[in-house]
Protein backbone atom coordinates (compact mmCIF):
# COMPACT_ATOMS: atom_id res chain seq x y z
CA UNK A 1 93.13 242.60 208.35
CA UNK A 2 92.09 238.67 208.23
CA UNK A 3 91.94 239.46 212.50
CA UNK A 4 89.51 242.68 211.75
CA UNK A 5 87.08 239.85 209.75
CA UNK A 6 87.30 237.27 212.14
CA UNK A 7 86.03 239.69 214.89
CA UNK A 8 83.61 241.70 212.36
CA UNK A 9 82.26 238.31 211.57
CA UNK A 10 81.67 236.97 215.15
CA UNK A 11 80.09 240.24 215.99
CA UNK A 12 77.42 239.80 213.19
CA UNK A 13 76.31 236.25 214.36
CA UNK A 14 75.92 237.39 217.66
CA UNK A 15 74.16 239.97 216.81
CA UNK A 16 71.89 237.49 214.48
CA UNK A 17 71.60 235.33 217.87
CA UNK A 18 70.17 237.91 219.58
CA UNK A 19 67.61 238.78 216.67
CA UNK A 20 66.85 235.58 215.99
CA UNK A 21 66.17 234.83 219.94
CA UNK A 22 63.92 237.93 220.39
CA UNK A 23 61.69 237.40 217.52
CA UNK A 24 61.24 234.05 218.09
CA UNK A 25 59.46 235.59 221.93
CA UNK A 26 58.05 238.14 219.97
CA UNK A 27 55.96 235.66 218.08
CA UNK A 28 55.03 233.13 220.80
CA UNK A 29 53.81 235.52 222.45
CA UNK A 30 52.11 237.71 218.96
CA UNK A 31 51.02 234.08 217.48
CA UNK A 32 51.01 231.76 220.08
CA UNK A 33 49.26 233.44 223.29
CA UNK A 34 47.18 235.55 220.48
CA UNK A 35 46.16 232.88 218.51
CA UNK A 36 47.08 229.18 218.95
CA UNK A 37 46.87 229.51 222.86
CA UNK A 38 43.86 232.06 222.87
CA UNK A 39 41.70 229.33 224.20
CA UNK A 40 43.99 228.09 227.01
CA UNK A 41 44.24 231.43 228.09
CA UNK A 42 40.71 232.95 227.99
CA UNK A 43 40.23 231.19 231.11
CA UNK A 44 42.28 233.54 232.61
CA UNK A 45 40.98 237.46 233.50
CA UNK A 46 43.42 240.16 233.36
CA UNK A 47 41.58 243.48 234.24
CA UNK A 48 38.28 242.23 233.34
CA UNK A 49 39.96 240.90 229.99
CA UNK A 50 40.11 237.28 228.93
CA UNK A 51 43.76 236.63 228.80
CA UNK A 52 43.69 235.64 225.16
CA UNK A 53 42.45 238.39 224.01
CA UNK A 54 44.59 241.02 225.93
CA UNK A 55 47.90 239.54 224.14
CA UNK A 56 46.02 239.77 221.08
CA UNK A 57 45.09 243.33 221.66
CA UNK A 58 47.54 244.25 224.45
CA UNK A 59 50.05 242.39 225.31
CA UNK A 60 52.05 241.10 222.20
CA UNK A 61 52.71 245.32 221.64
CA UNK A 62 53.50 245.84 225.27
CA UNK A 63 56.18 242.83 224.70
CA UNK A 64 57.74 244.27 221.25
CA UNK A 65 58.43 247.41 223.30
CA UNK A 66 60.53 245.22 226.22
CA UNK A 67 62.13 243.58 223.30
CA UNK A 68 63.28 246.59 221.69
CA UNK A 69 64.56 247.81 225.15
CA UNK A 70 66.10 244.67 225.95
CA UNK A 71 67.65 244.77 222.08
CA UNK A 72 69.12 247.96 222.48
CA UNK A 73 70.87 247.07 225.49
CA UNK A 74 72.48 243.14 224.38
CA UNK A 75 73.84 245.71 221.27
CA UNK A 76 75.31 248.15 223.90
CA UNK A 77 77.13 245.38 225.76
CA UNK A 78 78.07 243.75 222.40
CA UNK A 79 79.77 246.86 220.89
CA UNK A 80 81.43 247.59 223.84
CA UNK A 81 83.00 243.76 224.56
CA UNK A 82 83.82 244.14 220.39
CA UNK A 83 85.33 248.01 220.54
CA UNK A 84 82.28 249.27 218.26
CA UNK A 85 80.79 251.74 220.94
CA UNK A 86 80.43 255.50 220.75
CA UNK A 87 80.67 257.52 223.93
């Protein structure tokens, strides 16, 4: 049982790791390259776009999408090293 925990419990902070990781890209890029680096960036044309505001717009959605992609597969690996996994 106290084995069960131990491995329960190492398998939720990993899991909080990876959260905590991937949000923390999801708003540099949302807050930062949206809005404290807008500036910076505009100087920069993507598609006719100032750079700024395409992450604004754009590019901070396209991002959360690769995130959740990226998410899904760190929890696949995880449950499988931890014996959680479903075939």
């Amino acid at each position: 049982m106290k084995e069960k925990r131990k491995k329960a419990k190492s398998y939720w902070q990993k899991n909080l790791r990876y959260l905590i990781v991937l949000l923390s890209i999801w708003f540099v890029v949302s807050y930062g390259a949206g809005i404290l680096f807008k500036d910076a960036l505009n100087g920069i044309r993507l598609g006719g776009f100032k750079l700024g505001f395409w992450f604004a717009q754009q590019g901070s959605i396209y991002v959360f999408v690769v995130l959740i992609f990226v998410y899904v597969r760190l929890m696949n690996k995880l449950d499988k090293k931890y014996g959680y996994h479903v075939d």
